[in-house]
N, C-alpha and C. Protein backbone atom coordinates (compact mmCIF):
# COMPACT_ATOMS: atom_id res chain seq x y z
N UNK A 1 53.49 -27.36 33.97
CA UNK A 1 52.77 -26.70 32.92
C UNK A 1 53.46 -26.92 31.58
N UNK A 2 52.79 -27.53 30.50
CA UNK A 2 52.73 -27.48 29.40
C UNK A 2 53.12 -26.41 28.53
N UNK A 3 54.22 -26.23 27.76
CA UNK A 3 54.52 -25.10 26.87
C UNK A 3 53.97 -25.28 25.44
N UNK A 4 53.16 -24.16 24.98
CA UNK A 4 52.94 -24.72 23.58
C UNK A 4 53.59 -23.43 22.35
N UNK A 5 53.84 -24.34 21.16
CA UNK A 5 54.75 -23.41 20.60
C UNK A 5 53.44 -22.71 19.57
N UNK A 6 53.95 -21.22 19.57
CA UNK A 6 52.76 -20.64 18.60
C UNK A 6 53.46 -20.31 17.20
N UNK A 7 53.13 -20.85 16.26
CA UNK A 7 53.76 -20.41 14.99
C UNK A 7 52.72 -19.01 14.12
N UNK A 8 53.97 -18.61 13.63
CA UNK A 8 52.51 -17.15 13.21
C UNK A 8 52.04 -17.64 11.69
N UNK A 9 51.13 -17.05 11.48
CA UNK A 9 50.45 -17.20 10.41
C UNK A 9 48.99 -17.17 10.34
N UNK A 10 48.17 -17.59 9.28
CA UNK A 10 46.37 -17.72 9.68
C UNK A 10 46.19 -19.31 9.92
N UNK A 11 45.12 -19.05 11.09
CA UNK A 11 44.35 -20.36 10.60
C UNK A 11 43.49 -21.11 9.60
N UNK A 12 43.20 -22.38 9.48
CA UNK A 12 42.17 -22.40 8.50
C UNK A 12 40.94 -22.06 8.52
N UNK A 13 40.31 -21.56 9.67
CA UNK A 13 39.23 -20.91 9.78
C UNK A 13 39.28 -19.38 9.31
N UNK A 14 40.41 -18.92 10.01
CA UNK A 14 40.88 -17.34 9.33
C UNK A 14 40.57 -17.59 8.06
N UNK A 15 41.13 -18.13 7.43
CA UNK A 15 41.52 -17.90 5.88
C UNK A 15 39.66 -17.98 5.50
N UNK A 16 38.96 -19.39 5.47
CA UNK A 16 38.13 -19.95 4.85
C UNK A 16 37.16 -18.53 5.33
N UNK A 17 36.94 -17.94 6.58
CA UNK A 17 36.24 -17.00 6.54
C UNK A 17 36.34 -15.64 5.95
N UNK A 18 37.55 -15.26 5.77
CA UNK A 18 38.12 -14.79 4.30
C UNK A 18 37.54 -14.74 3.18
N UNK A 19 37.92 -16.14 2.83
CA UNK A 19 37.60 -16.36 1.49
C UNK A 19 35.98 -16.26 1.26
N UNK A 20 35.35 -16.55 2.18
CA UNK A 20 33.83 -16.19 2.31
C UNK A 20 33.58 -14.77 2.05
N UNK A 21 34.20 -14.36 2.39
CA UNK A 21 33.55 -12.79 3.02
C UNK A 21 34.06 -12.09 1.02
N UNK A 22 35.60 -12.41 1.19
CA UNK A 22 35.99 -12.01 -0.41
C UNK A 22 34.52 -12.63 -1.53
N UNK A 23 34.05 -13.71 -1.65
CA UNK A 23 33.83 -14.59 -2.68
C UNK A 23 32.05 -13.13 -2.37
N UNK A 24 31.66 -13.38 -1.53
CA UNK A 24 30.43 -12.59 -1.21
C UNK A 24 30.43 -10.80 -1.82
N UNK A 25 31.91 -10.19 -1.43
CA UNK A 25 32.21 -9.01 -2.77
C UNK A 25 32.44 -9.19 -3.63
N UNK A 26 32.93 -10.10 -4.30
CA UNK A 26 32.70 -10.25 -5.88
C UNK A 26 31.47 -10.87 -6.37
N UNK A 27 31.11 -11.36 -5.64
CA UNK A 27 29.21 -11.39 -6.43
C UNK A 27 28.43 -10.53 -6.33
N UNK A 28 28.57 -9.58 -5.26
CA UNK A 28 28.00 -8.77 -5.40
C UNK A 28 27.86 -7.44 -6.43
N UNK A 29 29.66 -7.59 -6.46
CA UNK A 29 30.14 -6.38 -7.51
C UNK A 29 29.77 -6.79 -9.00
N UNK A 30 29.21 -8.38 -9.02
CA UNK A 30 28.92 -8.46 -10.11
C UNK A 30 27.62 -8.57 -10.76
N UNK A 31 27.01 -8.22 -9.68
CA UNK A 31 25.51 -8.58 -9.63
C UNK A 31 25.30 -6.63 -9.87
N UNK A 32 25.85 -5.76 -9.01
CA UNK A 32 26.15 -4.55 -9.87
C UNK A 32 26.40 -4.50 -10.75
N UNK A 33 27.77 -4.74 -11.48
CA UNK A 33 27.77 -4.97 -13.05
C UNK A 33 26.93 -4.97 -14.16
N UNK A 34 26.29 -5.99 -13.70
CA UNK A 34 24.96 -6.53 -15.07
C UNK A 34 24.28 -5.76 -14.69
N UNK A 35 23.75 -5.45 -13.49
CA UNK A 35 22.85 -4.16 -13.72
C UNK A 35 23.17 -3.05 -13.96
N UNK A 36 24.23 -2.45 -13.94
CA UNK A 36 24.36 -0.85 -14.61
C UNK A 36 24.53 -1.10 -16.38
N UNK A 37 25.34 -2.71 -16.57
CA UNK A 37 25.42 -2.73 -17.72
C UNK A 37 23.73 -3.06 -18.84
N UNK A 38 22.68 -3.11 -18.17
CA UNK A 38 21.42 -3.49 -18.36
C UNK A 38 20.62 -2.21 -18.61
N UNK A 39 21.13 -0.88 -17.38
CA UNK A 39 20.42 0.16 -17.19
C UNK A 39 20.74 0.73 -18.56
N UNK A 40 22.30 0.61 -18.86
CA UNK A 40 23.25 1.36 -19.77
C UNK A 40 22.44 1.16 -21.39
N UNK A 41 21.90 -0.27 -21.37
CA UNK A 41 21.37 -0.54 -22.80
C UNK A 41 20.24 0.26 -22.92
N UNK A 42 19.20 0.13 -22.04
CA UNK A 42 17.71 0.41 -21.59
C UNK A 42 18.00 2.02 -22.05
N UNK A 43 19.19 2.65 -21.13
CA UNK A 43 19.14 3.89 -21.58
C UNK A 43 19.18 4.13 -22.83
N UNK A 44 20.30 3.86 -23.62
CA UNK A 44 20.82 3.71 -25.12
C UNK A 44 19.80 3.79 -25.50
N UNK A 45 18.89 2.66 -26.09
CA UNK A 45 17.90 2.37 -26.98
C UNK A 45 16.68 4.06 -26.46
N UNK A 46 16.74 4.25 -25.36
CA UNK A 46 15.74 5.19 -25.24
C UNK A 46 16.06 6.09 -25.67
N UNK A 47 17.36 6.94 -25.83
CA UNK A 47 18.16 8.24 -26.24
C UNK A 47 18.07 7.71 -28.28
N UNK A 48 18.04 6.53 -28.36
CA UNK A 48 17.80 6.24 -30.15
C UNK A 48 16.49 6.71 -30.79
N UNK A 49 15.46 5.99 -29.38
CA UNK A 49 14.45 6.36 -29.96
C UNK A 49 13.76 7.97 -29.89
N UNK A 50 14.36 8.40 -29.10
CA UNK A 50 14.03 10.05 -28.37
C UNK A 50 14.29 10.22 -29.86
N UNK A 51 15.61 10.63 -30.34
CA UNK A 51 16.06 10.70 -31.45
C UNK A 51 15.39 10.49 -32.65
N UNK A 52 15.12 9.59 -32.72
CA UNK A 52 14.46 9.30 -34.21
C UNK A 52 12.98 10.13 -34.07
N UNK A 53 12.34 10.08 -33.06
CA UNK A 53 10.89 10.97 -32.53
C UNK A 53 11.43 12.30 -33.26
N UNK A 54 12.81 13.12 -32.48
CA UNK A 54 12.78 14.01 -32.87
C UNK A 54 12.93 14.52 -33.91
N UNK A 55 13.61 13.62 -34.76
CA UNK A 55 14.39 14.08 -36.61
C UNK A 55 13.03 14.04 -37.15
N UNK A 56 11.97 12.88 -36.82
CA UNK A 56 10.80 12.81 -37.42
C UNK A 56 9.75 14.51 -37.13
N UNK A 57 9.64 14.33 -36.07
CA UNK A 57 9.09 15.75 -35.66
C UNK A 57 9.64 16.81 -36.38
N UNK A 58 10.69 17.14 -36.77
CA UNK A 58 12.01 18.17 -37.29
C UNK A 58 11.33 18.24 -38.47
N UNK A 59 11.38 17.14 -39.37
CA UNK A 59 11.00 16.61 -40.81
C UNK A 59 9.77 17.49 -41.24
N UNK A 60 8.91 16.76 -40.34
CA UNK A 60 7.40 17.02 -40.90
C UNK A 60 7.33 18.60 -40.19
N UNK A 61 7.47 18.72 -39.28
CA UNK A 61 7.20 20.46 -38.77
C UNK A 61 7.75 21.21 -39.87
N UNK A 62 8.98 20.86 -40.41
CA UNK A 62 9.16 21.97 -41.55
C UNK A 62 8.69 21.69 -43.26
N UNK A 63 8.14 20.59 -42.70
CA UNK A 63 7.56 19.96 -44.48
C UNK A 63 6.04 21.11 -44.89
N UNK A 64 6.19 21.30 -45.74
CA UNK A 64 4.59 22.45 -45.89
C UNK A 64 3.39 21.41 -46.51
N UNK A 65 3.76 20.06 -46.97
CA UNK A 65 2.67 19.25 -47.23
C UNK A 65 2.26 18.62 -46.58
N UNK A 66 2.65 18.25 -45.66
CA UNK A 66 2.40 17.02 -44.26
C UNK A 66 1.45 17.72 -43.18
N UNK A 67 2.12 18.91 -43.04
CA UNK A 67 1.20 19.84 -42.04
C UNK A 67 0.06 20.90 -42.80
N UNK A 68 -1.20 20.24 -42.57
CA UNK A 68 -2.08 20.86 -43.58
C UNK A 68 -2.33 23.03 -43.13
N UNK A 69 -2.35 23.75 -43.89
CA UNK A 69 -1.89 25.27 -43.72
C UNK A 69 -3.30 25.31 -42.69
N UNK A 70 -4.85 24.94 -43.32
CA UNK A 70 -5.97 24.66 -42.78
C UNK A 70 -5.96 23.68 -41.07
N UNK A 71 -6.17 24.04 -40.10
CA UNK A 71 -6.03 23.23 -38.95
C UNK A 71 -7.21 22.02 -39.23
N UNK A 72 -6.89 20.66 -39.69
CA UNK A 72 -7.73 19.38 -39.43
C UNK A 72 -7.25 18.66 -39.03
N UNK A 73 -7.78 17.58 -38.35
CA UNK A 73 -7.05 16.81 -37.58
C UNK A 73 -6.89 15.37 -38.03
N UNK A 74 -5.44 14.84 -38.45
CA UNK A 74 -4.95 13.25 -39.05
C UNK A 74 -3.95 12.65 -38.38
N UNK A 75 -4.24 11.44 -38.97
CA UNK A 75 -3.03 10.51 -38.67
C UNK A 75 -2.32 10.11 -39.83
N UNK A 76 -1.12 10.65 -39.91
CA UNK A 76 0.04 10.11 -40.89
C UNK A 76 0.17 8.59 -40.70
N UNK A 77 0.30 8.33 -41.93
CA UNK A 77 0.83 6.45 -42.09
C UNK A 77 2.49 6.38 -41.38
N UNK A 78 2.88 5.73 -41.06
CA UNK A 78 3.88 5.49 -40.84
C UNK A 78 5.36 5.72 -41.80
N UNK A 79 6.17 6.30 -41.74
CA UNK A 79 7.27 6.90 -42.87
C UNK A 79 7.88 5.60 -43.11
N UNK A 80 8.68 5.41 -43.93
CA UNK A 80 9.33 4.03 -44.34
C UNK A 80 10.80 4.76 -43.52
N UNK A 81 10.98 3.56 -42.93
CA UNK A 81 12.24 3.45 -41.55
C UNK A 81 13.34 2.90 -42.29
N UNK A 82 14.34 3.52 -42.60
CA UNK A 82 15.64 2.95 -43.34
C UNK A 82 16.29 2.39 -42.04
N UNK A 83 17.47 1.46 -42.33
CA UNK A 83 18.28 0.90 -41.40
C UNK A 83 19.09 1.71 -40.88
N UNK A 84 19.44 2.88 -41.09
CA UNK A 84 20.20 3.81 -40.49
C UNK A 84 19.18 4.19 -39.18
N UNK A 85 17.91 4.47 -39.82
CA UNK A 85 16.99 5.18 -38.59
C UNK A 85 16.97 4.20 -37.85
N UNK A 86 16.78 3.20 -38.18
CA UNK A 86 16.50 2.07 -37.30
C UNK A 86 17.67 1.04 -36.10
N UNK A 87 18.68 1.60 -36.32
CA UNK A 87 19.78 1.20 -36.16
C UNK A 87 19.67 1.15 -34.29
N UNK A 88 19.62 0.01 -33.99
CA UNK A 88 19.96 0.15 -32.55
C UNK A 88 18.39 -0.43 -31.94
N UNK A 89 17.26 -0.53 -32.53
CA UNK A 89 16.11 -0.42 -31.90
C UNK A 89 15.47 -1.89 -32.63
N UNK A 90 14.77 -2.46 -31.98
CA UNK A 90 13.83 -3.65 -32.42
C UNK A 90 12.49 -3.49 -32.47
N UNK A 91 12.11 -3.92 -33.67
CA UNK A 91 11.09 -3.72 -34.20
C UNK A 91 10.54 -2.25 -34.00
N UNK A 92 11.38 -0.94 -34.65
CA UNK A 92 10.47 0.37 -34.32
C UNK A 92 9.30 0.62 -35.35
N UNK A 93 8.79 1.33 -34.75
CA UNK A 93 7.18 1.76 -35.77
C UNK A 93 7.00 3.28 -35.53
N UNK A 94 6.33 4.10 -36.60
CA UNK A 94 6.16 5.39 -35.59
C UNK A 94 5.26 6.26 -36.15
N UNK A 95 4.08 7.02 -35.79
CA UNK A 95 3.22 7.31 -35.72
C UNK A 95 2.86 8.71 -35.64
N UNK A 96 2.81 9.52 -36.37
CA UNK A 96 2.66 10.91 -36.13
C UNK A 96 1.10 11.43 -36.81
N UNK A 97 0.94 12.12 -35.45
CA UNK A 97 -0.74 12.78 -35.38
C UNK A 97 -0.98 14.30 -35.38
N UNK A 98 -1.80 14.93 -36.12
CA UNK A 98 -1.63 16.52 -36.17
C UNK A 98 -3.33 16.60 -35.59
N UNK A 99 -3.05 17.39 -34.33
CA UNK A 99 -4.64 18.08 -34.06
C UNK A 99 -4.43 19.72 -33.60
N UNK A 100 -5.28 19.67 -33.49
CA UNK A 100 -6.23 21.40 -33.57
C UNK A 100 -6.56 21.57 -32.07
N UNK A 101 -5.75 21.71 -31.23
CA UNK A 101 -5.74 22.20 -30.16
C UNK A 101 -7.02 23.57 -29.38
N UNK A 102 -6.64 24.59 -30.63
CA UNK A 102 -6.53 25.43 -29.79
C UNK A 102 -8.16 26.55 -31.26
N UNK A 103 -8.76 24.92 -31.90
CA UNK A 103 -9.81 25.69 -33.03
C UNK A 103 -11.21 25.10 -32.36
N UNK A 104 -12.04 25.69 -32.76
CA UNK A 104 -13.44 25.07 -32.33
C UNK A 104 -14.08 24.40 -33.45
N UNK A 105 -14.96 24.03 -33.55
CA UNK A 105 -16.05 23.10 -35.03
C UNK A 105 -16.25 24.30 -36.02
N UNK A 106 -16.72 25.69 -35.35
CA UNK A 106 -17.03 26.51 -36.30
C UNK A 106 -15.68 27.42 -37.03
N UNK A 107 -14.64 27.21 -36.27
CA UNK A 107 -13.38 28.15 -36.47
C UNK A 107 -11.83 27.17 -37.32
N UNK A 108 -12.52 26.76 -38.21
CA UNK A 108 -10.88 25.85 -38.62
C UNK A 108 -10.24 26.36 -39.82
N UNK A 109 -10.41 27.85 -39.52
CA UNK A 109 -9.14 28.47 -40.13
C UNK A 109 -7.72 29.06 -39.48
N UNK A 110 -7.97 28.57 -38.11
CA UNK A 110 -6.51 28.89 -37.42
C UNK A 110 -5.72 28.02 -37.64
N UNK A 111 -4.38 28.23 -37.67
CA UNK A 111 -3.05 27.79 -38.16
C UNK A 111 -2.15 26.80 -37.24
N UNK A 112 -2.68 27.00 -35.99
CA UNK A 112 -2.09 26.33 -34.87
C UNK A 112 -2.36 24.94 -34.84
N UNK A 113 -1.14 24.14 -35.53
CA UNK A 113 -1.62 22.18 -35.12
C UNK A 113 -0.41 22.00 -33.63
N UNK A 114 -1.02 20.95 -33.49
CA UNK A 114 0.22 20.13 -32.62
C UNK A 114 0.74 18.93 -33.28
N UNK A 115 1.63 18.88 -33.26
CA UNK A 115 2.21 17.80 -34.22
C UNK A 115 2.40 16.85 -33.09
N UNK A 116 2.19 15.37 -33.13
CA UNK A 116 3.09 15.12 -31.92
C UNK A 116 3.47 13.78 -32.68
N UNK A 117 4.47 12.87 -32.10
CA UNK A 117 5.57 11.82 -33.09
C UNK A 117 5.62 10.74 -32.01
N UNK A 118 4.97 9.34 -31.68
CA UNK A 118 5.47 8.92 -31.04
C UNK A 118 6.09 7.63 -31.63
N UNK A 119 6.95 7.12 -31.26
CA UNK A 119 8.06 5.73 -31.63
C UNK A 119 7.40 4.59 -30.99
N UNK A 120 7.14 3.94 -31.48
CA UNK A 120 7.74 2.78 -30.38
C UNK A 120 8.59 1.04 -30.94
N UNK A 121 8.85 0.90 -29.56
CA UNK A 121 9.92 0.20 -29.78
C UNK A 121 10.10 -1.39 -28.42
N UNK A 122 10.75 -2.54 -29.42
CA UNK A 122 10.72 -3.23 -28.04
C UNK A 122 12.51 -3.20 -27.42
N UNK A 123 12.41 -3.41 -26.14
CA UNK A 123 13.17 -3.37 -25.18
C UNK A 123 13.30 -4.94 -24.28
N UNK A 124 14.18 -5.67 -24.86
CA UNK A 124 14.07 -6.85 -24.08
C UNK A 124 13.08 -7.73 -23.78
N UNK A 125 12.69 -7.80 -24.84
CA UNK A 125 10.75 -8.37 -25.21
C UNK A 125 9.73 -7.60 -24.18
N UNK A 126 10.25 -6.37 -24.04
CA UNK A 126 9.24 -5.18 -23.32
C UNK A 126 8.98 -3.92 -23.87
N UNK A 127 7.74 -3.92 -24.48
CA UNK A 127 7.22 -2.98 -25.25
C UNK A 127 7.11 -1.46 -24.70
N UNK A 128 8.09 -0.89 -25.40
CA UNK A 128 8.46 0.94 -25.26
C UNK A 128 7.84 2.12 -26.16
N UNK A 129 7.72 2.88 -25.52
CA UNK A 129 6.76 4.31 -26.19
C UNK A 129 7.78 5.22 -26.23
N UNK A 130 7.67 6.20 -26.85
CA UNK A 130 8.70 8.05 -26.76
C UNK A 130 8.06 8.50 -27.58
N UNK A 131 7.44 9.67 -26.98
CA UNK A 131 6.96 10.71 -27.87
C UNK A 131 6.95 11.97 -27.70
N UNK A 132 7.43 12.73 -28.63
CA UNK A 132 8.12 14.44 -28.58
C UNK A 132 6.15 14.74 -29.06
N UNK A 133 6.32 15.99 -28.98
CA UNK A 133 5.48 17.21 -29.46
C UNK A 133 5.40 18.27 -29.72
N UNK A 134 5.32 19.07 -30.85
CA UNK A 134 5.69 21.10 -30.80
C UNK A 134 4.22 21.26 -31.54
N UNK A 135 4.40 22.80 -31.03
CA UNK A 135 3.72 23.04 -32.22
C UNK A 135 4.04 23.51 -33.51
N UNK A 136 3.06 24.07 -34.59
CA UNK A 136 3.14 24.33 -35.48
C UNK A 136 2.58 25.77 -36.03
N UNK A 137 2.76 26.44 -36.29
CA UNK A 137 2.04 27.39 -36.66
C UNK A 137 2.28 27.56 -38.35
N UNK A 138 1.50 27.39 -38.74
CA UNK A 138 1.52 27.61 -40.74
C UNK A 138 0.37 28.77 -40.89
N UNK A 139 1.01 29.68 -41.93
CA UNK A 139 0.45 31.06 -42.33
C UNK A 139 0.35 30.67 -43.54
């Protein structure tokens, strides 16, 4: 009988299946990566635009000319967007509408509008909406 000597260490199959198995968690961990780092933007830009909805909403709810005292129902032109407001978002636009919820045709002396503000905005050449709403009550 034949003696054979065993030296310790890995084989090259050990190793190469190794290195497989390693090379397969780091793509994966990186294929995680870009996506939380993707979710992370998507979020961002949405918390900018929430934001700007709301300062706009803030604005005009306490403005006494914008919100007519009489409940009728309009559409505001668009406010001129400085680069501060705009900061973070592509191509935003934004749109604020006042209606009469809560008046009938014959009754439009109640005070109650809804203001509502929506943004929008693109997202990775994918077109995004946000829009807040309160009401208003003017005496």
């Amino acid at each position: 009988m034949k003696k054979t000597n065993k030296q310790p260490g890995f084989t090259t199959v050990e190793l190469l299946v190794t290195l497989f198995v390693a090379a397969a968690f780091l793509m994966s961990g990186y294929q995680l990566y870009a996506m939380i780092i993707k979710n992370n933007g998507e979020a961002s830009a949405r918390a900018k635009a929430v934001s700007l909805a709301y300062k706009y909403l803030q604005r005009y709810k306490a403005d006494d000319i914008s919100v007519p005292k009489i409940c009728a129902e309009a559409t505001l032109t668009s406010p001129f967007l400085t680069d501060i407001d705009k900061a973070g978002l592509s191509n935003p636009s934004i749109s604020i509408f006042i209606n009469c919820p809560y008046s009938t045709a014959s009754d439009s002396t109640r005070s109650i509008s809804k203001l509502t503000v929506t943004v929008s905005y693109n997202y990775a050449g994918t077109p995004q909406q946000v829009t807040n709403a309160t009401y208003v009550n003017k005496q």
